[in-house]
PDB file of N, CA and C in Angstrom:
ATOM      1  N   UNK A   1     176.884 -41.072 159.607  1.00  0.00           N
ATOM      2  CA  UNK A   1     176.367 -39.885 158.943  1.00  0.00           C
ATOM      3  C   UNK A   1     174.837 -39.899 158.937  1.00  0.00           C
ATOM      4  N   UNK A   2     174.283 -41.461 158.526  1.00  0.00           N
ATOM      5  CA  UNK A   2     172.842 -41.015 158.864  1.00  0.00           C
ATOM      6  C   UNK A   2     172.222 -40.887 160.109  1.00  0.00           C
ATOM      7  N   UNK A   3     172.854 -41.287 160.466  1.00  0.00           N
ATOM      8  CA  UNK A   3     172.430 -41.173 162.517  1.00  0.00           C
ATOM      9  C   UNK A   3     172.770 -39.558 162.619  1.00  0.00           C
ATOM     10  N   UNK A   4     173.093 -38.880 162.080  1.00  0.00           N
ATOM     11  CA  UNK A   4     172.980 -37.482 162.571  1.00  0.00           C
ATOM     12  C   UNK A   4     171.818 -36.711 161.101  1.00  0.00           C
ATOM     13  N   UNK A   5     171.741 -37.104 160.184  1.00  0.00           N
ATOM     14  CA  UNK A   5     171.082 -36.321 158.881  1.00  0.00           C
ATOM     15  C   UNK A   5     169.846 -36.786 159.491  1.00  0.00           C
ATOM     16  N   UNK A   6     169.492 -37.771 159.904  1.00  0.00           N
ATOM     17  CA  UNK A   6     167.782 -38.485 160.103  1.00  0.00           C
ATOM     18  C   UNK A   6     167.355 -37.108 161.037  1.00  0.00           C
ATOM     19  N   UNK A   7     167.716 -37.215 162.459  1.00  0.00           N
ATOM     20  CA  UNK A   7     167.083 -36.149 162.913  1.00  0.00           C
ATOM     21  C   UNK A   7     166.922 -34.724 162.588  1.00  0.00           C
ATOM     22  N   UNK A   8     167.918 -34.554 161.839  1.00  0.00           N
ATOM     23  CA  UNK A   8     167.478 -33.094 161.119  1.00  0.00           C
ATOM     24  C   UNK A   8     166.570 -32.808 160.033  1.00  0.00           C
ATOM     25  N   UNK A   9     166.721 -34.250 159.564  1.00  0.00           N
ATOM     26  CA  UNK A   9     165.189 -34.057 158.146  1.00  0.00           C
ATOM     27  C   UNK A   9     164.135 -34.062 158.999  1.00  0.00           C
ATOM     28  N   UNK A  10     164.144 -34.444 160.351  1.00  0.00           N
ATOM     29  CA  UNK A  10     163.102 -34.954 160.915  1.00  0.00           C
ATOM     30  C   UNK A  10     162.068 -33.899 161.547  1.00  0.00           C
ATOM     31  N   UNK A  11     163.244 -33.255 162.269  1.00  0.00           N
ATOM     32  CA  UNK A  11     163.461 -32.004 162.849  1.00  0.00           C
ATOM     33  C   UNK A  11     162.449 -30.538 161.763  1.00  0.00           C
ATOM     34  N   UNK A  12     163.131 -30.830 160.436  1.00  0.00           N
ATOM     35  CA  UNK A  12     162.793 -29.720 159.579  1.00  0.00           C
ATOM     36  C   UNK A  12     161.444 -30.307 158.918  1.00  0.00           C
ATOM     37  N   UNK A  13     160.865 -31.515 158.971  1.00  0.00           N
ATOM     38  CA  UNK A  13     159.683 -31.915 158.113  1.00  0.00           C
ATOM     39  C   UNK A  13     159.049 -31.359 159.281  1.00  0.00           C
ATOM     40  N   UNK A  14     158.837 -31.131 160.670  1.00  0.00           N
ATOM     41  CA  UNK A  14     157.742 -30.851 161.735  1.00  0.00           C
ATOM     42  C   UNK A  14     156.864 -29.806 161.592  1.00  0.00           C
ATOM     43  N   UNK A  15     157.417 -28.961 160.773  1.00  0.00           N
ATOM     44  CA  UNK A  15     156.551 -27.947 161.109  1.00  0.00           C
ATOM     45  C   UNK A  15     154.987 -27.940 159.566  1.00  0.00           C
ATOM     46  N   UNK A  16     155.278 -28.947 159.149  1.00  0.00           N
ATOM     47  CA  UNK A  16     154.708 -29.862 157.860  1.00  0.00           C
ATOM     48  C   UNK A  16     153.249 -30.296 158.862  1.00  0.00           C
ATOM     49  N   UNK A  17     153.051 -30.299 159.771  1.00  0.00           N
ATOM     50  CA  UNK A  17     151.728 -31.152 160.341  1.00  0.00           C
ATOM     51  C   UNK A  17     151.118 -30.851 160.556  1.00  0.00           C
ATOM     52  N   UNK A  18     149.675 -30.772 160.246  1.00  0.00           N
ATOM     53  CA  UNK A  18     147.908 -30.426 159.728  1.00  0.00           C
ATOM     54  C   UNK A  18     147.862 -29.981 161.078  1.00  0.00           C
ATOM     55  N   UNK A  19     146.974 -28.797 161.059  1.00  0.00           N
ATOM     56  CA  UNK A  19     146.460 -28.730 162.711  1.00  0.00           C
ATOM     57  C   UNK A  19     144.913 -29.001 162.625  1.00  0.00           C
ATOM     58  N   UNK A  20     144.189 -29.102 163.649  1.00  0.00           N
ATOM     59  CA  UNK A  20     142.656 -29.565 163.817  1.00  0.00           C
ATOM     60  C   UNK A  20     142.231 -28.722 164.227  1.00  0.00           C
ATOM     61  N   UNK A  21     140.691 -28.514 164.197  1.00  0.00           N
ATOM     62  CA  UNK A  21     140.131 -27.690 165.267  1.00  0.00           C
ATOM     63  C   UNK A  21     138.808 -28.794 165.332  1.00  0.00           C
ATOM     64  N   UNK A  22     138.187 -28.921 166.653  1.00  0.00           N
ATOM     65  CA  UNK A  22     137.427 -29.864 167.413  1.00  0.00           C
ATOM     66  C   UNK A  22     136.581 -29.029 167.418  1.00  0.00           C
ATOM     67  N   UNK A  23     135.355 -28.792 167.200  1.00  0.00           N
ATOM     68  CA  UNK A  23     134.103 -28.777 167.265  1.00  0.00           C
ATOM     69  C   UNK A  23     133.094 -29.201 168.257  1.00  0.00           C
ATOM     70  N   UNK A  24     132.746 -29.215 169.290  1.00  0.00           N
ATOM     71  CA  UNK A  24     132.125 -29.870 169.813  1.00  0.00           C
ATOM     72  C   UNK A  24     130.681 -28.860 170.733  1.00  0.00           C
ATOM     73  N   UNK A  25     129.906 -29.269 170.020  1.00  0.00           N
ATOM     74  CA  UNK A  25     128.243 -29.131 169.986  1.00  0.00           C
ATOM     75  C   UNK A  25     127.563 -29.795 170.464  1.00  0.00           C
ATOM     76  N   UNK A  26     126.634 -29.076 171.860  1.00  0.00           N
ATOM     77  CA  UNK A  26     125.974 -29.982 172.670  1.00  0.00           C
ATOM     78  C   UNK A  26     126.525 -32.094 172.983  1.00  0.00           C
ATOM     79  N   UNK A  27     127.504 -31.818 173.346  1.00  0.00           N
ATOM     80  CA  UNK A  27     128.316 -32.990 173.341  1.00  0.00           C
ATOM     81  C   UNK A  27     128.616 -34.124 172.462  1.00  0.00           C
ATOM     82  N   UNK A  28     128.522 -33.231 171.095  1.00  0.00           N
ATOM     83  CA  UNK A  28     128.654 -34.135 169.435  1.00  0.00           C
ATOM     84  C   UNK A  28     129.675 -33.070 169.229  1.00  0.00           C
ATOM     85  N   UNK A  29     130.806 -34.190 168.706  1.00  0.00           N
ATOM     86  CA  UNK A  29     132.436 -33.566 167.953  1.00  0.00           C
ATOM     87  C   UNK A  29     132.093 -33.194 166.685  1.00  0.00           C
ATOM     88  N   UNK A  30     133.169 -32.398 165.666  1.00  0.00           N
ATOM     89  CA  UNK A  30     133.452 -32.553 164.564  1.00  0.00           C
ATOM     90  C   UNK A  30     134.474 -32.079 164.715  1.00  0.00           C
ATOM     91  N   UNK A  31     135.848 -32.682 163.996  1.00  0.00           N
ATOM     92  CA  UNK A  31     137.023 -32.133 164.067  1.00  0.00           C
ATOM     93  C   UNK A  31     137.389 -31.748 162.313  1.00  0.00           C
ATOM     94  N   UNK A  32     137.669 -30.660 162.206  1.00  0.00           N
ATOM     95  CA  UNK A  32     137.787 -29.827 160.895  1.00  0.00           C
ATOM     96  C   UNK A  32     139.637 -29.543 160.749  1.00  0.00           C
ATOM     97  N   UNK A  33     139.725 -29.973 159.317  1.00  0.00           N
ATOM     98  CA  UNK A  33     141.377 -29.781 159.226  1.00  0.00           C
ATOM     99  C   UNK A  33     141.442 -28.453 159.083  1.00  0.00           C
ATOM    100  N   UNK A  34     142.300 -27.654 159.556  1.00  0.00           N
ATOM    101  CA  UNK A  34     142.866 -26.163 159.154  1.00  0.00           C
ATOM    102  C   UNK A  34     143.996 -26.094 158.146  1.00  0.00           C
ATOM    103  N   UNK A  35     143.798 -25.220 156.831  1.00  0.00           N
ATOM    104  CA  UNK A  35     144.410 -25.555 155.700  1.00  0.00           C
ATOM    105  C   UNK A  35     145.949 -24.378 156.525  1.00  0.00           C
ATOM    106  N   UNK A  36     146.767 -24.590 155.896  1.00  0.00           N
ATOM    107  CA  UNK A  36     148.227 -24.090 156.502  1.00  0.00           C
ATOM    108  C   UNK A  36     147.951 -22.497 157.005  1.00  0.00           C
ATOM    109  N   UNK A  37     147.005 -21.601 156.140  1.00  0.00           N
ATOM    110  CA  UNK A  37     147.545 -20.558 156.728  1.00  0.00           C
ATOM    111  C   UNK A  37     146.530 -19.790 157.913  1.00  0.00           C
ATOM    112  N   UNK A  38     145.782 -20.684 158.447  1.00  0.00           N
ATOM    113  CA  UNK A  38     145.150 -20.599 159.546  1.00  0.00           C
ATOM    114  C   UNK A  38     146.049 -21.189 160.299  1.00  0.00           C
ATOM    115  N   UNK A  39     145.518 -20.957 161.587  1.00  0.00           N
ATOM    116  CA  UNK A  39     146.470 -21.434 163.132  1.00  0.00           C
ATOM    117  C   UNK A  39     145.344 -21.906 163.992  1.00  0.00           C
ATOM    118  N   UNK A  40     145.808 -21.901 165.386  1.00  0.00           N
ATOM    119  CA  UNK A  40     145.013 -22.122 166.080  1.00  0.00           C
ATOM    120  C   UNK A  40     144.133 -21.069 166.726  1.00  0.00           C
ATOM    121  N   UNK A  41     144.581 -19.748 166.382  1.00  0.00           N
ATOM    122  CA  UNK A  41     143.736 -18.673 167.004  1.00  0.00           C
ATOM    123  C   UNK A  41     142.440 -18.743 165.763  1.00  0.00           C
ATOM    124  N   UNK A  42     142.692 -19.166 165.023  1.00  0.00           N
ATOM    125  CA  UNK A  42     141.503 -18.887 164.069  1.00  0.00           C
ATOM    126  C   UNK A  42     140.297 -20.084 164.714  1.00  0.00           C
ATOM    127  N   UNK A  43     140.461 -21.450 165.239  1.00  0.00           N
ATOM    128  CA  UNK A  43     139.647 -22.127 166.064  1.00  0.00           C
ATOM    129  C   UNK A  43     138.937 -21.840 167.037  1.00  0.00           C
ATOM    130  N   UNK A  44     137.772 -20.795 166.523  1.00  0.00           N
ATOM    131  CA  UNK A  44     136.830 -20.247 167.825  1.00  0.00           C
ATOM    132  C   UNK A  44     135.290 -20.836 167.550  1.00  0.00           C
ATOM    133  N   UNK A  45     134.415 -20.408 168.213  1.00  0.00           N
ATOM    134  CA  UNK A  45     133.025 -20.818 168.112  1.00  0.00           C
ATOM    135  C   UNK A  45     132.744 -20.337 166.904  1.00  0.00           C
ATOM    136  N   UNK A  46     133.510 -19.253 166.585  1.00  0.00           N
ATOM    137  CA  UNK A  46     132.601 -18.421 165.254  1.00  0.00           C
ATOM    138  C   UNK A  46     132.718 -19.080 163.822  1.00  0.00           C
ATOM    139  N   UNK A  47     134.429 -19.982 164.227  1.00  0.00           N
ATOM    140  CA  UNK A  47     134.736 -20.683 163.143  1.00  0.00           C
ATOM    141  C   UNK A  47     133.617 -22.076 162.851  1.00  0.00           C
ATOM    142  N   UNK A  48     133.399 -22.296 164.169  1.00  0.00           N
ATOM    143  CA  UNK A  48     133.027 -23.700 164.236  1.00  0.00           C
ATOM    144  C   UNK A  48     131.243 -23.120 163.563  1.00  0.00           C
ATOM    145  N   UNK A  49     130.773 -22.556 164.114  1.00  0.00           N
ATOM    146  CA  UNK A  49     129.397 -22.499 163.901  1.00  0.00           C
ATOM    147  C   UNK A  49     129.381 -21.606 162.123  1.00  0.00           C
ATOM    148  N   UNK A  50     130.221 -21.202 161.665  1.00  0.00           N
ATOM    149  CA  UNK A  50     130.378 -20.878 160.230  1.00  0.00           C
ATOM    150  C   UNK A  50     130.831 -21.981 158.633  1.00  0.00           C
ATOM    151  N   UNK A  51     131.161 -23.111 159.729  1.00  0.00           N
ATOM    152  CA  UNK A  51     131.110 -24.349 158.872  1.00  0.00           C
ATOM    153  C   UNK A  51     129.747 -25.050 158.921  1.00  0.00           C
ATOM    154  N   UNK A  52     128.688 -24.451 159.427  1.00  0.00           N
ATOM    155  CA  UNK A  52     126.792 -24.532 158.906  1.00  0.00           C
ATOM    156  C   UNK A  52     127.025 -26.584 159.452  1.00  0.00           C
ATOM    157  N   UNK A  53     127.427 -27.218 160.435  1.00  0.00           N
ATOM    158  CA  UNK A  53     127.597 -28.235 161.043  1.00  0.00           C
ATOM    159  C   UNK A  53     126.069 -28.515 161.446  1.00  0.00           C
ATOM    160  N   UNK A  54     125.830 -29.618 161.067  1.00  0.00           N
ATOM    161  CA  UNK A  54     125.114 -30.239 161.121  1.00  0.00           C
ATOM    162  C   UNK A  54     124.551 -30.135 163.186  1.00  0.00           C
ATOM    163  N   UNK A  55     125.912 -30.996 163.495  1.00  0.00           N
ATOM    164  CA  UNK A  55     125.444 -31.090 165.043  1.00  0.00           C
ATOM    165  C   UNK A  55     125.623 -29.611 165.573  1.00  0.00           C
ATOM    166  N   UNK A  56     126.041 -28.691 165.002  1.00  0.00           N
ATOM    167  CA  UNK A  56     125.413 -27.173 165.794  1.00  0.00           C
ATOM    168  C   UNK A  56     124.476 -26.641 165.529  1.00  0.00           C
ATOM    169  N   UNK A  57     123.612 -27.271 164.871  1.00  0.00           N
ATOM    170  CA  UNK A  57     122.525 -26.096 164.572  1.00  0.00           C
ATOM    171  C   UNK A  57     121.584 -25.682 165.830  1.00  0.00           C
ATOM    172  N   UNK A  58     121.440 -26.500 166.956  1.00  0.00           N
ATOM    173  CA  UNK A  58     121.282 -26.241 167.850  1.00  0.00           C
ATOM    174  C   UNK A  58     121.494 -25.366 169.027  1.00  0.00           C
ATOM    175  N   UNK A  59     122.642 -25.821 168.668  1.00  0.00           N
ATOM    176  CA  UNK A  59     123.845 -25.223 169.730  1.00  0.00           C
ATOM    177  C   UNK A  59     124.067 -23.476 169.645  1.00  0.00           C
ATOM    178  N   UNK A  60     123.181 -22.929 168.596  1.00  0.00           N
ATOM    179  CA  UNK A  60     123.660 -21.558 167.933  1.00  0.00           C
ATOM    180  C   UNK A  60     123.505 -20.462 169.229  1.00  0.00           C
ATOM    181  N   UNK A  61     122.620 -20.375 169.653  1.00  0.00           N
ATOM    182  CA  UNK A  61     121.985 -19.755 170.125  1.00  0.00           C
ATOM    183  C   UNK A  61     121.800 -19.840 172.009  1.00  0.00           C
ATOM    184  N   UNK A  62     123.004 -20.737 172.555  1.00  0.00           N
ATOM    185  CA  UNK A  62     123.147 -21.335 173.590  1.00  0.00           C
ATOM    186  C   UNK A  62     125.267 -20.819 174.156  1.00  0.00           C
ATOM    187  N   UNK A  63     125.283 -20.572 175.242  1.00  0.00           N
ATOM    188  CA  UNK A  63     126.720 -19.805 175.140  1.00  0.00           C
ATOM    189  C   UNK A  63     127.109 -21.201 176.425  1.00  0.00           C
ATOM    190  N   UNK A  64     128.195 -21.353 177.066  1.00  0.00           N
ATOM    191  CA  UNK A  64     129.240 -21.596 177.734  1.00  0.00           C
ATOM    192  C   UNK A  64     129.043 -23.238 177.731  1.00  0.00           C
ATOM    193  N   UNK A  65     128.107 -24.013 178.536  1.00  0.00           N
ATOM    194  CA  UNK A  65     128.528 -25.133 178.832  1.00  0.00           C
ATOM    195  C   UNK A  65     127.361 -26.594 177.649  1.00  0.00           C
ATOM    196  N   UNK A  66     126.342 -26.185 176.948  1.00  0.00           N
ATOM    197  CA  UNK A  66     125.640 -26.572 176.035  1.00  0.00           C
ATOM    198  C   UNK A  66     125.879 -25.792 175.579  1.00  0.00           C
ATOM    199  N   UNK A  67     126.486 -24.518 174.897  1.00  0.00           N
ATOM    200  CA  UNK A  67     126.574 -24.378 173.571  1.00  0.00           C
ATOM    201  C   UNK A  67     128.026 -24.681 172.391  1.00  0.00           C
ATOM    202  N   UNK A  68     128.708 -24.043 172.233  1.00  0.00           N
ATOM    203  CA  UNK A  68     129.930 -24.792 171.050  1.00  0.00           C
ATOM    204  C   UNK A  68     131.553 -24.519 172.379  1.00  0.00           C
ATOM    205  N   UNK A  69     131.833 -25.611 172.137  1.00  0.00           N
ATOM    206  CA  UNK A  69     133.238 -26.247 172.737  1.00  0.00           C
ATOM    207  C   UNK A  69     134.299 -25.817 171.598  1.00  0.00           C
ATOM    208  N   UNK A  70     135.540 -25.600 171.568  1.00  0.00           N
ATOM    209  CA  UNK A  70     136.421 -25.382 170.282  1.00  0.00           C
ATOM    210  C   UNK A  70     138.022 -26.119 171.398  1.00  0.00           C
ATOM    211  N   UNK A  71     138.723 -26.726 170.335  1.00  0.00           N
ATOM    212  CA  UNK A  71     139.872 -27.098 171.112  1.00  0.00           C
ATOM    213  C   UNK A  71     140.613 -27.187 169.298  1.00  0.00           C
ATOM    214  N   UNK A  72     142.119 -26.956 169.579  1.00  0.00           N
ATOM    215  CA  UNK A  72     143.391 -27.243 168.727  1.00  0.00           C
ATOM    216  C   UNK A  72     143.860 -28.092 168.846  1.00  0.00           C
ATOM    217  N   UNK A  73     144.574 -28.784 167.736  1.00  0.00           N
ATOM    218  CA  UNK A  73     145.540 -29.960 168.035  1.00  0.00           C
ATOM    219  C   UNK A  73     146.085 -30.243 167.138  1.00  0.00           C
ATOM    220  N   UNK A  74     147.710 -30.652 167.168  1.00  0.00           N
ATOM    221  CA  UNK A  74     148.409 -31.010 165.817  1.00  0.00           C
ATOM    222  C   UNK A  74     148.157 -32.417 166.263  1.00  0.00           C
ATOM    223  N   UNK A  75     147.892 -33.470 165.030  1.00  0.00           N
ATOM    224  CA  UNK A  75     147.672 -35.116 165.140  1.00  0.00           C
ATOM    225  C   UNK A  75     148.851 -35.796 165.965  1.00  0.00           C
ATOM    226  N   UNK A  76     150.337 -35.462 164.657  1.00  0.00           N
ATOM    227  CA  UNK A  76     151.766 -35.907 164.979  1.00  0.00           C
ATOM    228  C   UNK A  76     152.809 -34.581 165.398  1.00  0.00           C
ATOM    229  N   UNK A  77     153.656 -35.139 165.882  1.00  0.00           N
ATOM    230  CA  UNK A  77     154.738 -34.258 166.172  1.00  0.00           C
ATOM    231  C   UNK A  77     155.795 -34.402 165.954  1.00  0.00           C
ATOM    232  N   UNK A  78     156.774 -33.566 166.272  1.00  0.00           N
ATOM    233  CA  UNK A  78     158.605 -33.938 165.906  1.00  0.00           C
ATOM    234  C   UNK A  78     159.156 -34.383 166.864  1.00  0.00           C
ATOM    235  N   UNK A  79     158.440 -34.394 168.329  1.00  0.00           N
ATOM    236  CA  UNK A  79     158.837 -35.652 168.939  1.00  0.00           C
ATOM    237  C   UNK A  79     158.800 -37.234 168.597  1.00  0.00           C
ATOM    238  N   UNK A  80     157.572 -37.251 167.789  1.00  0.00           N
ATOM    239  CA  UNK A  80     157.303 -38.913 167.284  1.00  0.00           C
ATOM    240  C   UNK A  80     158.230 -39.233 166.561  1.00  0.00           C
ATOM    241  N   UNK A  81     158.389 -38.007 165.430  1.00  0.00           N
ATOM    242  CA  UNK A  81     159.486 -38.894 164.421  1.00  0.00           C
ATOM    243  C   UNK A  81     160.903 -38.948 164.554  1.00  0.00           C
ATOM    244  N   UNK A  82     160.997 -38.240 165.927  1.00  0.00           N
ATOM    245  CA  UNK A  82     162.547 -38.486 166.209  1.00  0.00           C
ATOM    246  C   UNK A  82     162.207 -39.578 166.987  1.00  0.00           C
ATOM    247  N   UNK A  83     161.699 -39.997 167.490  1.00  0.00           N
ATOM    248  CA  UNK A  83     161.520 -41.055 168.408  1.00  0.00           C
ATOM    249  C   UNK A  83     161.533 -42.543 167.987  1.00  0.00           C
ATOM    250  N   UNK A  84     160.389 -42.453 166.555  1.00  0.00           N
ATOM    251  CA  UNK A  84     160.536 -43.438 165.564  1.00  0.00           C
ATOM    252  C   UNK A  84     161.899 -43.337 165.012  1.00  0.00           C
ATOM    253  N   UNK A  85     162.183 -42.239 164.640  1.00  0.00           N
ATOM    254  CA  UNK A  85     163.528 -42.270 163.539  1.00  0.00           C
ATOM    255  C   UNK A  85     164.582 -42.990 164.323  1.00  0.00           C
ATOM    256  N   UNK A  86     164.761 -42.973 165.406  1.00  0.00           N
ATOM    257  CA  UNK A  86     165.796 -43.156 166.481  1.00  0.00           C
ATOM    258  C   UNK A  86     165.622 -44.589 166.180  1.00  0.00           C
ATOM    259  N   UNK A  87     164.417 -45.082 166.776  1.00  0.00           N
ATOM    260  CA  UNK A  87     164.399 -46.817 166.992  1.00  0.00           C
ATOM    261  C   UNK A  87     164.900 -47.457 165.466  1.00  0.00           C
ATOM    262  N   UNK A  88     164.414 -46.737 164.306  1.00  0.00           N
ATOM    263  CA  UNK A  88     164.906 -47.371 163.210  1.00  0.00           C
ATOM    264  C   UNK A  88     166.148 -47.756 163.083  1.00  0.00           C
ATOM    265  N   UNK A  89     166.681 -46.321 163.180  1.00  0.00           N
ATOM    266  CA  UNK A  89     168.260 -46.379 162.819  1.00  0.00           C
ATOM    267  C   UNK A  89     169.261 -46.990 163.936  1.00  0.00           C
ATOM    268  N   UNK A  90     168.858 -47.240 165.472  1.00  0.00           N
ATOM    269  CA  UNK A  90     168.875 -47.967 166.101  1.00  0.00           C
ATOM    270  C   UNK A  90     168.918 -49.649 165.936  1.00  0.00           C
ATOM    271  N   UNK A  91     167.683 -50.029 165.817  1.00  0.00           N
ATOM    272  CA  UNK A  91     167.368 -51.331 164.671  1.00  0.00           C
ATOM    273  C   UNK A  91     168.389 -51.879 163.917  1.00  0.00           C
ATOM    274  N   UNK A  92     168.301 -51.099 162.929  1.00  0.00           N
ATOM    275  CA  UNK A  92     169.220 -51.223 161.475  1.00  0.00           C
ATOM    276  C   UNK A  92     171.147 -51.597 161.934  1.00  0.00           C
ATOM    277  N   UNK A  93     171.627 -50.137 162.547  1.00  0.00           N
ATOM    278  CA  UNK A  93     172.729 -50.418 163.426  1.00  0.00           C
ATOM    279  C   UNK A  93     173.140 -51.780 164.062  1.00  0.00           C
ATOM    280  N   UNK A  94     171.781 -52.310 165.293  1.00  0.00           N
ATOM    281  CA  UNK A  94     172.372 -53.345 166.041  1.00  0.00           C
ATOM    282  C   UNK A  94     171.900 -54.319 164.622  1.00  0.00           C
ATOM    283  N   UNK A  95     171.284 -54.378 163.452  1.00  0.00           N
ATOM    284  CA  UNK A  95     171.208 -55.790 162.528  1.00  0.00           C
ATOM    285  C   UNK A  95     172.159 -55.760 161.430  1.00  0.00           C
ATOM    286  N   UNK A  96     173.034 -54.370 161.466  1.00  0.00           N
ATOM    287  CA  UNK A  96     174.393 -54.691 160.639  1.00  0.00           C
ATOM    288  C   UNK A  96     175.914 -54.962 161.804  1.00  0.00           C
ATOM    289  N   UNK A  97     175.180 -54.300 163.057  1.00  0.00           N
ATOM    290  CA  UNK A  97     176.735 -54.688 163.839  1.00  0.00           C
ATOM    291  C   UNK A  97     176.309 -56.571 164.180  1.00  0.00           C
ATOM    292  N   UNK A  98     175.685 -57.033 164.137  1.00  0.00           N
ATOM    293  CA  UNK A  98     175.463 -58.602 164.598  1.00  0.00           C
ATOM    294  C   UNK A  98     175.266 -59.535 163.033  1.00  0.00           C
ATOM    295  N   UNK A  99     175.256 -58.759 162.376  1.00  0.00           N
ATOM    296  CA  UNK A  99     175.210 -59.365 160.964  1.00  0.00           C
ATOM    297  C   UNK A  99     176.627 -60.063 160.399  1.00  0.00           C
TER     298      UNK A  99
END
């Protein structure tokens, strides 16, 4: 029974994971958490240069390859924790069937 409930908690916690937006100014990062009800379309230059960043102040006034970089990214995924979840309950299984 838990070999089938694990992946579905697992499954349903995924959509639970912080997204980023990357910053990157004249070739200096800052990666900024996006609170839930932003996405990734909200991760543009306008966002990045409206968080008053230190390493853009430069960069303001400069467009495509020196001026602001923007990229998305979720950290973890619901591939990992099925993946982890698997090896656990995996684990556990072969140390009660040899037990």
């Amino acid at each position: 029974l838990l070999l089938f409930l694990l992946p579905l908690l697992t499954l349903a916690s995924a959509a639970t994971y912080p997204l980023f937006c990357k910053c990157t100014c004249l070739s200096q990062s800052a990666i900024i958490p996006l609170t839930p009800t932003q996405t990734c379309t909200d991760c543009t230059r306008q966002f990045c240069l409206s968080k008053n960043l230190d390493i853009c102040d430069k960069a303001e006034d400069k467009e495509g390859e020196g001026g602001v970089a923007t990229s998305c990214f979720q950290r973890d995924s619901g591939k990992d924790r099925v993946v982890v979840g698997g090896f656990i309950v995996l684990t556990l299984g072969l140390l009660g069937w040899g037990g």
